[in-house]
Protein backbone atom coordinates (compact mmCIF):
# COMPACT_ATOMS: atom_id res chain seq x y z
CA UNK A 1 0.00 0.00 0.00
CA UNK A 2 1.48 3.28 -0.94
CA UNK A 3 0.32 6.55 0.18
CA UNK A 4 -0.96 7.89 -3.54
CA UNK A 5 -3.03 4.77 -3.35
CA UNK A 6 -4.28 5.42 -0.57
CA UNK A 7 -5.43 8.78 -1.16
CA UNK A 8 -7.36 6.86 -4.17
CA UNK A 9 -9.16 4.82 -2.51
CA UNK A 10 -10.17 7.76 0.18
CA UNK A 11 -11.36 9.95 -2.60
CA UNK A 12 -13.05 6.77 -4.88
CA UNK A 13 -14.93 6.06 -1.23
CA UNK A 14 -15.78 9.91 0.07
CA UNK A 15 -17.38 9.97 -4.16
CA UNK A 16 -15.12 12.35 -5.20
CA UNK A 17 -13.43 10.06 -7.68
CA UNK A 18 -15.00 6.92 -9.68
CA UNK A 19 -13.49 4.06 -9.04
CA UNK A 20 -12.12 1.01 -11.68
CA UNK A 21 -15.71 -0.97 -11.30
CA UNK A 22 -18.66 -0.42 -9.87
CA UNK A 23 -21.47 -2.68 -9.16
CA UNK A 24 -24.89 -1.11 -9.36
CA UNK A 25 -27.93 -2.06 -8.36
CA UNK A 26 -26.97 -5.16 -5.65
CA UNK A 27 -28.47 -6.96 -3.00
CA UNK A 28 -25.49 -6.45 -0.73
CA UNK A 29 -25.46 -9.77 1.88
CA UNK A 30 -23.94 -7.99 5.04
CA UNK A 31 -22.14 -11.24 7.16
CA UNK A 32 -21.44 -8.63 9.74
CA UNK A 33 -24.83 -7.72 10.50
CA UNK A 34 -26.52 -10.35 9.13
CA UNK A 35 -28.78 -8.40 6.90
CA UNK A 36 -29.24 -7.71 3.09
CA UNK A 37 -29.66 -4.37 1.55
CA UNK A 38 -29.55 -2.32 -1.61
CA UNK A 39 -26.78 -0.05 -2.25
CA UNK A 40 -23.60 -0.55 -4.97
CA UNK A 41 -20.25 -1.90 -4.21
CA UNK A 42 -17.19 0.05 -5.45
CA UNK A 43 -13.44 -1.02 -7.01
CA UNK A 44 -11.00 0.62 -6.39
CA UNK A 45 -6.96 -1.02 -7.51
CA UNK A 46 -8.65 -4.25 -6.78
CA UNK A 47 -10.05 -3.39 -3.28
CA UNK A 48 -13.57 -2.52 -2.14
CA UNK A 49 -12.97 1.40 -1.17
CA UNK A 50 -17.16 1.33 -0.64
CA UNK A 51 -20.59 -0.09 -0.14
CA UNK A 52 -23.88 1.51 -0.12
CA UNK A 53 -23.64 4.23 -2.89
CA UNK A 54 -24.71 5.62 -4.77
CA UNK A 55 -21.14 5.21 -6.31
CA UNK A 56 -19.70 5.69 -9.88
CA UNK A 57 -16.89 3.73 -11.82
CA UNK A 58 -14.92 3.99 -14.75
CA UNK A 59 -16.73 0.48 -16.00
CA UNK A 60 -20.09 0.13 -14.45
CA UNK A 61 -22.03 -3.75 -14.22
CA UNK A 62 -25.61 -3.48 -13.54
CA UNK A 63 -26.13 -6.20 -10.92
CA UNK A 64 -29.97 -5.75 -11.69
CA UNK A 65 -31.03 -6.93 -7.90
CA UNK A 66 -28.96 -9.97 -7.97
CA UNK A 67 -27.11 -10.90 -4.39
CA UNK A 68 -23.91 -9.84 -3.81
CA UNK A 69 -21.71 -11.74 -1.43
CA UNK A 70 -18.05 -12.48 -0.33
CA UNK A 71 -16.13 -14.84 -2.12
CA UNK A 72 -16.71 -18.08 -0.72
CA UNK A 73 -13.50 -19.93 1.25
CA UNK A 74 -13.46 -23.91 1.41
CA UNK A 75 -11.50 -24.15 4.71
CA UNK A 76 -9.91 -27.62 3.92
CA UNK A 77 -9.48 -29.92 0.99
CA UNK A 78 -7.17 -32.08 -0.68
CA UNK A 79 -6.66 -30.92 -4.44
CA UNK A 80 -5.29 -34.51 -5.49
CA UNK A 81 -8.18 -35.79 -4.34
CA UNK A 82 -10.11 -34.25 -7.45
CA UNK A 83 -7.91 -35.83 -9.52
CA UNK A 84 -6.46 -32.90 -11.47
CA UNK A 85 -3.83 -30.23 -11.27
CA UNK A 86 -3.99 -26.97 -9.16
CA UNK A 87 -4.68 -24.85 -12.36
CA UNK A 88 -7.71 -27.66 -13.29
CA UNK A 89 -8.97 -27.42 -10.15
CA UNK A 90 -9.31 -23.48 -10.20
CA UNK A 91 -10.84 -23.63 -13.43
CA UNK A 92 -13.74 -26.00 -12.13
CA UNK A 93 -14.47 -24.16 -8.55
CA UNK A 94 -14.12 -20.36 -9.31
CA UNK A 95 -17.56 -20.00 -11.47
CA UNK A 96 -19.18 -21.80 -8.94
CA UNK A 97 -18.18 -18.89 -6.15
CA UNK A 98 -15.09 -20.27 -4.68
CA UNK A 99 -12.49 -17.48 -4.44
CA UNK A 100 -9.76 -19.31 -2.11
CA UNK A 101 -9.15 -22.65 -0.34
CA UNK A 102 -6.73 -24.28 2.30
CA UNK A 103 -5.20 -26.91 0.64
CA UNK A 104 -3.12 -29.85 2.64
CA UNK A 105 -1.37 -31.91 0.08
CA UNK A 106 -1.05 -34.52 2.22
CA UNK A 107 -1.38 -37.31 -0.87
CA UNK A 108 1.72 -35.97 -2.71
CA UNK A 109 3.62 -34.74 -0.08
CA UNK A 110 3.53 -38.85 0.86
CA UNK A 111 4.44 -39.67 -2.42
CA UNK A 112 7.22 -36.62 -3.25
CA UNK A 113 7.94 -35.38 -0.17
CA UNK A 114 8.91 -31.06 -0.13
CA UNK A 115 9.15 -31.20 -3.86
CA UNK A 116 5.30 -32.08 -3.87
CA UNK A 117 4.40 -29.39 -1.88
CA UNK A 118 6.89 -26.72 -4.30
CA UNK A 119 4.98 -28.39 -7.76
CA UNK A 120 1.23 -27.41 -5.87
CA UNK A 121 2.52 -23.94 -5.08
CA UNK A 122 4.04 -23.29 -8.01
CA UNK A 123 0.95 -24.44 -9.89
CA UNK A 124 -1.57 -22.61 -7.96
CA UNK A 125 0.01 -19.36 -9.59
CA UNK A 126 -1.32 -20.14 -12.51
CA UNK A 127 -5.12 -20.18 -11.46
CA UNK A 128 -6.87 -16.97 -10.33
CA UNK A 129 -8.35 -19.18 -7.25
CA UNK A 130 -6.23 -18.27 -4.18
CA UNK A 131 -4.38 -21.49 -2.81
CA UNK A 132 -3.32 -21.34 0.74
CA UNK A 133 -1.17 -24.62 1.58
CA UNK A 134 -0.66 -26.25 4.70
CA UNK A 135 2.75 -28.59 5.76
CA UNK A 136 1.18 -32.21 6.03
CA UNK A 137 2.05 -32.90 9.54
CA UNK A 138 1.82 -37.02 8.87
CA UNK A 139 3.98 -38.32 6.17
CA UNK A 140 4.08 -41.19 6.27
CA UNK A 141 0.48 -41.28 7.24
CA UNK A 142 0.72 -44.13 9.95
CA UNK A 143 3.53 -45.78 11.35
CA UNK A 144 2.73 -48.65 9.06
CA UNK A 145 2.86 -47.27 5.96
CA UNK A 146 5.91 -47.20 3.33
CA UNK A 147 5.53 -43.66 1.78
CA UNK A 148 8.00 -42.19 -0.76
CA UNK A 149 8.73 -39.50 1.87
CA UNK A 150 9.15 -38.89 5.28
CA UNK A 151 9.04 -35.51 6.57
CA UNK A 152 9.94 -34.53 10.52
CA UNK A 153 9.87 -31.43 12.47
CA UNK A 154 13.25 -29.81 10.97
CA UNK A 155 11.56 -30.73 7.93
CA UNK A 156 8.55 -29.14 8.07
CA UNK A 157 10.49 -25.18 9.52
CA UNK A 158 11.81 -24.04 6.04
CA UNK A 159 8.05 -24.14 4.52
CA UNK A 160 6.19 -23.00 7.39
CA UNK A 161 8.93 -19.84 6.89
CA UNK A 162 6.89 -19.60 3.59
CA UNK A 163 4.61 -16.87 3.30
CA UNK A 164 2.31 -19.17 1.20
CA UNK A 165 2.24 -21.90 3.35
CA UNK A 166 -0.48 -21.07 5.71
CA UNK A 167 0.06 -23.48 8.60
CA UNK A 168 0.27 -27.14 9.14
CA UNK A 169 -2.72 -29.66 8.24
CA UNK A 170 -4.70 -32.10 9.80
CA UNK A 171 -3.03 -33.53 12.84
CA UNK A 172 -3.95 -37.24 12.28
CA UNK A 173 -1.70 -38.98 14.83
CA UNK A 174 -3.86 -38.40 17.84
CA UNK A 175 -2.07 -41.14 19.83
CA UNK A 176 1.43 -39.07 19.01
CA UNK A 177 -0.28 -35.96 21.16
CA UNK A 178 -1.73 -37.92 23.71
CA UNK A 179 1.26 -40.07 24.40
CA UNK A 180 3.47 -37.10 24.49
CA UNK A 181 5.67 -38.74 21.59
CA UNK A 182 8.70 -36.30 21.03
CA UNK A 183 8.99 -36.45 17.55
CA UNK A 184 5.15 -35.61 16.78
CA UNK A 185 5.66 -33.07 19.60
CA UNK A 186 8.21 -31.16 18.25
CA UNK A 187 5.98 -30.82 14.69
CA UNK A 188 3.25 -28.51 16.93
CA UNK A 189 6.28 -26.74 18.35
CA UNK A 190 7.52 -25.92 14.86
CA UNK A 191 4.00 -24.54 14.17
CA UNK A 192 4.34 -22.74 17.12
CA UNK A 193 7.83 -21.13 16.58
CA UNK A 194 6.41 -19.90 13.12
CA UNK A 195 3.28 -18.63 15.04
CA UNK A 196 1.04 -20.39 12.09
CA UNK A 197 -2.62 -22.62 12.65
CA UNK A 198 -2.70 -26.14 12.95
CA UNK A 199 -5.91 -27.71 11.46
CA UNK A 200 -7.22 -30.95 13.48
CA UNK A 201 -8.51 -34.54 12.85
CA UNK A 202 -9.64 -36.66 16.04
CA UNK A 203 -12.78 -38.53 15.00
CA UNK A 204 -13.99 -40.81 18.16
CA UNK A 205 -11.64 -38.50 20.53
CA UNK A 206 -13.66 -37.42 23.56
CA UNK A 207 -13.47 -36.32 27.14
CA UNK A 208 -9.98 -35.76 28.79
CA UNK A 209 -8.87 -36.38 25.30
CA UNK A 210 -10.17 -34.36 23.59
CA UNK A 211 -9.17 -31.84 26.03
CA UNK A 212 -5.89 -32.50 25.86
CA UNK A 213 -5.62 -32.67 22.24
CA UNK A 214 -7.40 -28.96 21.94
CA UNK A 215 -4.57 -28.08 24.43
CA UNK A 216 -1.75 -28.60 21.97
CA UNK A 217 -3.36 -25.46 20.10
CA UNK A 218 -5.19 -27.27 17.46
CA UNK A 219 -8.14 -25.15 16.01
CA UNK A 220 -9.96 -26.99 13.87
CA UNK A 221 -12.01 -30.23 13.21
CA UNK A 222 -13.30 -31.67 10.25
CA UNK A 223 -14.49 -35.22 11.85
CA UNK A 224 -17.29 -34.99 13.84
CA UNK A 225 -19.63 -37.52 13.60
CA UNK A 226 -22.04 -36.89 16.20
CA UNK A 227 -23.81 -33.52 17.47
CA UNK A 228 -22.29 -34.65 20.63
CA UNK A 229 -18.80 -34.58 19.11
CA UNK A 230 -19.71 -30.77 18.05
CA UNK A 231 -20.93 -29.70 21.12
CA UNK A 232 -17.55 -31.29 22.60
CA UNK A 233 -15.58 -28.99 20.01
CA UNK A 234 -17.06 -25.94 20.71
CA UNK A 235 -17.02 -26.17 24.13
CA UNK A 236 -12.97 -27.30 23.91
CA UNK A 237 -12.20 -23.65 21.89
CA UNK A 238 -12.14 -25.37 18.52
CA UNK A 239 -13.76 -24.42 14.85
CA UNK A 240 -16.08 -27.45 13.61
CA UNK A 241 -15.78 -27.50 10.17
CA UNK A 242 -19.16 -29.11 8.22
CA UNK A 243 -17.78 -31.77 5.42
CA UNK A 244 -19.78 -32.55 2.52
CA UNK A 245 -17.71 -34.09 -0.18
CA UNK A 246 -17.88 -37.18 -2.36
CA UNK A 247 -16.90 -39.27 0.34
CA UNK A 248 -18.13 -37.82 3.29
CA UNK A 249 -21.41 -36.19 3.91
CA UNK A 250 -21.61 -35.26 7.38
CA UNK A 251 -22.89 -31.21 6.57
CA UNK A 252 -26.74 -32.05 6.34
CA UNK A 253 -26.46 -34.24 9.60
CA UNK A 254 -24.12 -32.03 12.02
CA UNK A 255 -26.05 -28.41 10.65
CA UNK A 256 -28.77 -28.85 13.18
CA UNK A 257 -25.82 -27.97 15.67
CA UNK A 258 -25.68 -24.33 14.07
CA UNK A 259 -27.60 -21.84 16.45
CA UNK A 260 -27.68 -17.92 16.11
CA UNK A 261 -25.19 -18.32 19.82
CA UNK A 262 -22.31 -20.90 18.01
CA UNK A 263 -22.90 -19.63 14.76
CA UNK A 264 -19.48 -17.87 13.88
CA UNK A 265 -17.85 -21.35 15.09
CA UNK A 266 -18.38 -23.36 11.70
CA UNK A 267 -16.43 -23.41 8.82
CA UNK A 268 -17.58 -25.28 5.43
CA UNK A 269 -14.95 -27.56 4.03
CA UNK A 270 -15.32 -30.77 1.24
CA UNK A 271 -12.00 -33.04 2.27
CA UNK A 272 -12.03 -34.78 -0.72
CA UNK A 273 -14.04 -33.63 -3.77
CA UNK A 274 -14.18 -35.48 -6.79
CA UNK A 275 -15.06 -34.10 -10.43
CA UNK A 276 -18.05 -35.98 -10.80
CA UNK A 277 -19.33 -34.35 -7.63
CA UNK A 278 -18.48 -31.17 -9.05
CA UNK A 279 -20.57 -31.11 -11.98
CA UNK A 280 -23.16 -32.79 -11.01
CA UNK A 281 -23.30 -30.61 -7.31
CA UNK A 282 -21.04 -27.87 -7.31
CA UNK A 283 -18.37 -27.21 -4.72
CA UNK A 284 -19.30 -24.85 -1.43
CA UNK A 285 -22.18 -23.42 -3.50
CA UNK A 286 -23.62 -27.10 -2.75
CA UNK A 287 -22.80 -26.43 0.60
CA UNK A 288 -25.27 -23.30 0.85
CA UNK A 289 -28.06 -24.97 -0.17
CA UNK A 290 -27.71 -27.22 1.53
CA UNK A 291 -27.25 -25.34 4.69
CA UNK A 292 -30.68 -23.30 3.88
CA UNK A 293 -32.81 -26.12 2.76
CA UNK A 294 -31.76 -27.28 6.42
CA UNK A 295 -33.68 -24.13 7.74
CA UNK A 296 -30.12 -21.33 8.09
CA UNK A 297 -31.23 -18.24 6.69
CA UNK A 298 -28.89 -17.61 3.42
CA UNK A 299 -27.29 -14.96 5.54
CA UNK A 300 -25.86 -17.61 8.80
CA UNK A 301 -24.71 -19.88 5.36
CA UNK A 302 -22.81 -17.56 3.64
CA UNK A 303 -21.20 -16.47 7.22
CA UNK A 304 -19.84 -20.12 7.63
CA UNK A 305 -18.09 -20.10 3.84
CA UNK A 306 -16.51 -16.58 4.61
CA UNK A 307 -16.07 -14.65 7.42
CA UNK A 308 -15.75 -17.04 9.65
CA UNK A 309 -13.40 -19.03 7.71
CA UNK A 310 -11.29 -15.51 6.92
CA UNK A 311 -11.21 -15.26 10.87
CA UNK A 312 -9.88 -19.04 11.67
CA UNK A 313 -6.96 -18.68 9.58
CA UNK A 314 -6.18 -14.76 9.90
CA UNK A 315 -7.06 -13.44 5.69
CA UNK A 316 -8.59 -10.26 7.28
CA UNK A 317 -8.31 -8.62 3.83
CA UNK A 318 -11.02 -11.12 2.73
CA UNK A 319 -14.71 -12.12 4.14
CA UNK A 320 -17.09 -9.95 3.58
CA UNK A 321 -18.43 -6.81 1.67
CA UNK A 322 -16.99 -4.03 3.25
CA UNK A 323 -14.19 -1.12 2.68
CA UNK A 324 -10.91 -2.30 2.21
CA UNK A 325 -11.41 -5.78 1.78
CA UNK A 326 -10.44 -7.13 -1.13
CA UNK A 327 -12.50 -7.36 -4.14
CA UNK A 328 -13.68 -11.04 -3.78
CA UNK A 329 -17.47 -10.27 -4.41
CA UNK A 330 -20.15 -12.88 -5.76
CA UNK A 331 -23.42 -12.14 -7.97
CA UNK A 332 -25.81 -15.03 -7.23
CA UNK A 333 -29.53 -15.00 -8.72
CA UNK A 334 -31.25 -16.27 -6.07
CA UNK A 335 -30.41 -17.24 -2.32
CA UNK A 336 -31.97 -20.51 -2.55
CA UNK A 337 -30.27 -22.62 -5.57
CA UNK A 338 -27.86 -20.33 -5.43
CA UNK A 339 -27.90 -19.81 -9.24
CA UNK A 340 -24.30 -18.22 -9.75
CA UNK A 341 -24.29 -14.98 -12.35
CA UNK A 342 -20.43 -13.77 -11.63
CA UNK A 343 -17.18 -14.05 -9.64
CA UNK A 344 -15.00 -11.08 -9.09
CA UNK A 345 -11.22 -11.86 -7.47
CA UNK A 346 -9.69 -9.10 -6.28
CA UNK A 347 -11.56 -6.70 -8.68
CA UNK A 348 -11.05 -9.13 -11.79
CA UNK A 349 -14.07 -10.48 -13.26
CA UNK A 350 -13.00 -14.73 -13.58
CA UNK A 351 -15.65 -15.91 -14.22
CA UNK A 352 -19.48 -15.45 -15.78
CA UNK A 353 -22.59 -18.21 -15.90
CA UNK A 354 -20.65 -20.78 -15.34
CA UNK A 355 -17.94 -20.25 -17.28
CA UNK A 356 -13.81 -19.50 -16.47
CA UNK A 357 -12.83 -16.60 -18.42
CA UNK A 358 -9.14 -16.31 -17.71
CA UNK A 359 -6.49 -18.31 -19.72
CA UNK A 360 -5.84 -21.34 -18.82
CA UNK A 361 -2.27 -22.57 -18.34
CA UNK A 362 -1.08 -26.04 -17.43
């Protein structure tokens, strides 16, 4: 941010200056509030420098009532799951809303080791979807496994020293915590020393347990089973993220948990997502509707795919609609089907009906 820019956005927000884009005529979906209202949403260098209007832009989109929201953020999936590269994958996921993910490359990382992890970085640049990576914390996966890689704590500190590598994923070797095992210990203390998230996986892990695996810092969970194990989450500190993949379908179950009091607890997250599932469902999209035919209002749904998300894993430039965030904004037709019109990442339009606009590199 330089000071001329800033003085830009100032003036684009006071109305003194149009902005790049402008998006007239919106539904605005407010996950701060919790409301929707009318007003237009202006661009300015790829940030929102306002909302509410009436605003004027250089190039001006007439939203014609449709729903704006934040870009939606799938807090935890496994790309190689799907099947295809990081570039593929953003090409399926962005028209259907999805602006960024956490990815844990767990599968390659077993099978490549560190230069796994540096081909799925280095391929994400090529896709206009934001990749976030975490450090697989289990390779091998199990004690019993033969992987082509092994990867311990000294390991892991040159990537969490990446600024792309987000934190470290799922912490699968529950035992290792509870046992006090040095060498899984001294993987959270890397995490620590880097001051990045660790993401959690402890199905069937309950009482003292689970309380001392929340105490090693671990923030998330994507395995509950049970609205027992979600109540047990929440109460231990953690984020409870609702799966609904192509393997695992727990989302339609666990939502009954969500309540206007535990609401900004839940993240939205797939796992594993195949390309079938993805055109025939969708990605989180799927995940909204489902979350509203369930009774949410569209508002609580979006909430869980966004903001709260953005807050788990510190993006406070993304999450919502609001000035100086970045320009991660979704036109949907309806709040319902969620019938996508348009996805706009950081102030570039990516995609429309459906369709990636950007060229595609392998």
């Amino acid at each position: 941010m330089t000071r001329n820019l800033l003085k830009r956005r100032i003036a684009v927000a006071r109305g003194l200056e149009p902005g790049d884009v402008v998006l007239k005529n919106c539904q605005i979906v407010d996950v701060y509030t919790q409301t929707i209202r009318p007003g237009d949403i202006v661009i300015a260098d790829g940030i929102i420098a306002g909302v509410g209007g009436p605003y004027e832009g250089q190039e001006v989109i007439d939203a014609h009532g449709a729903y704006a929201a934040p870009g939606l953020i799938e807090s935890h999936i496994h790309i190689e799951s799907s099947y295809v590269s990081p570039e593929e994958f953003g090409r399926l996921v962005v028209p259907l809303g999805t602006t960024t993910i956490v990815a844990d490359p767990h599968e390659i990382v077993n099978v490549c080791g560190l230069a796994g992890l540096r081909y799925m970085m280095e391929a994400a640049e090529k896709t206009a979807l934001d990749v976030r990576f975490m450090v697989p914390s289990c390779v091998p996966a199990t004690p019993f496994d033969h992987s082509g890689a092994v990867l311990e704590a000294d390991d892991m500190k040159s990537p969490l020293a990446d600024d792309r590598v987000l934190g470290v994923g799922e912490f699968m070797n529950c035992p290792g915590i509870l046992n006090g095992d040095d060498a899984v210990l001294d993987k959270l203390v890397a995490a620590y020393e880097a001051k990045k998230p660790i993401d959690g996986h402890s199905p069937g892990v309950t009482g003292k347990d689970l309380q001392a695996y929340a105490s090693a810092q671990i923030r998330t969970d994507h395995e509950c089973f049970t609205l027992d194990d979600v109540e047990a989450r929440l109460q231990a500190g953690m984020y409870v993220m609702l799966r609904n993949g192509s393997a695992c379908h727990d989302l339609p179950n666990l939502v009954r948990a969500v309540t206007p009091a535990n609401l900004r607890r839940f993240l939205l997250c797939s796992d594993d997502l195949h390309p079938k599932t993805i055109f025939e469902k969708g990605h989180l999209n799927e995940h909204l509707r489902l979350c509203v035919a369930a009774g949410l209002s569209p508002q609580a749904a979006i909430t869980m795919a966004t903001l709260n998300a953005a807050d788990c894993y510190h993006f406070d430039d993304r999450g919502a609609l609001a000035p100086g965030k970045r320009a991660d904004i979704l036109l949907f037709e309806d709040l319902k089907d969620f019938h996508r019109l348009a996805t706009c990442i950081g102030g570039q339009n990516t995609a429309e009906k459906g369709q990636y606009l950007l060229p595609f590199t392998r």
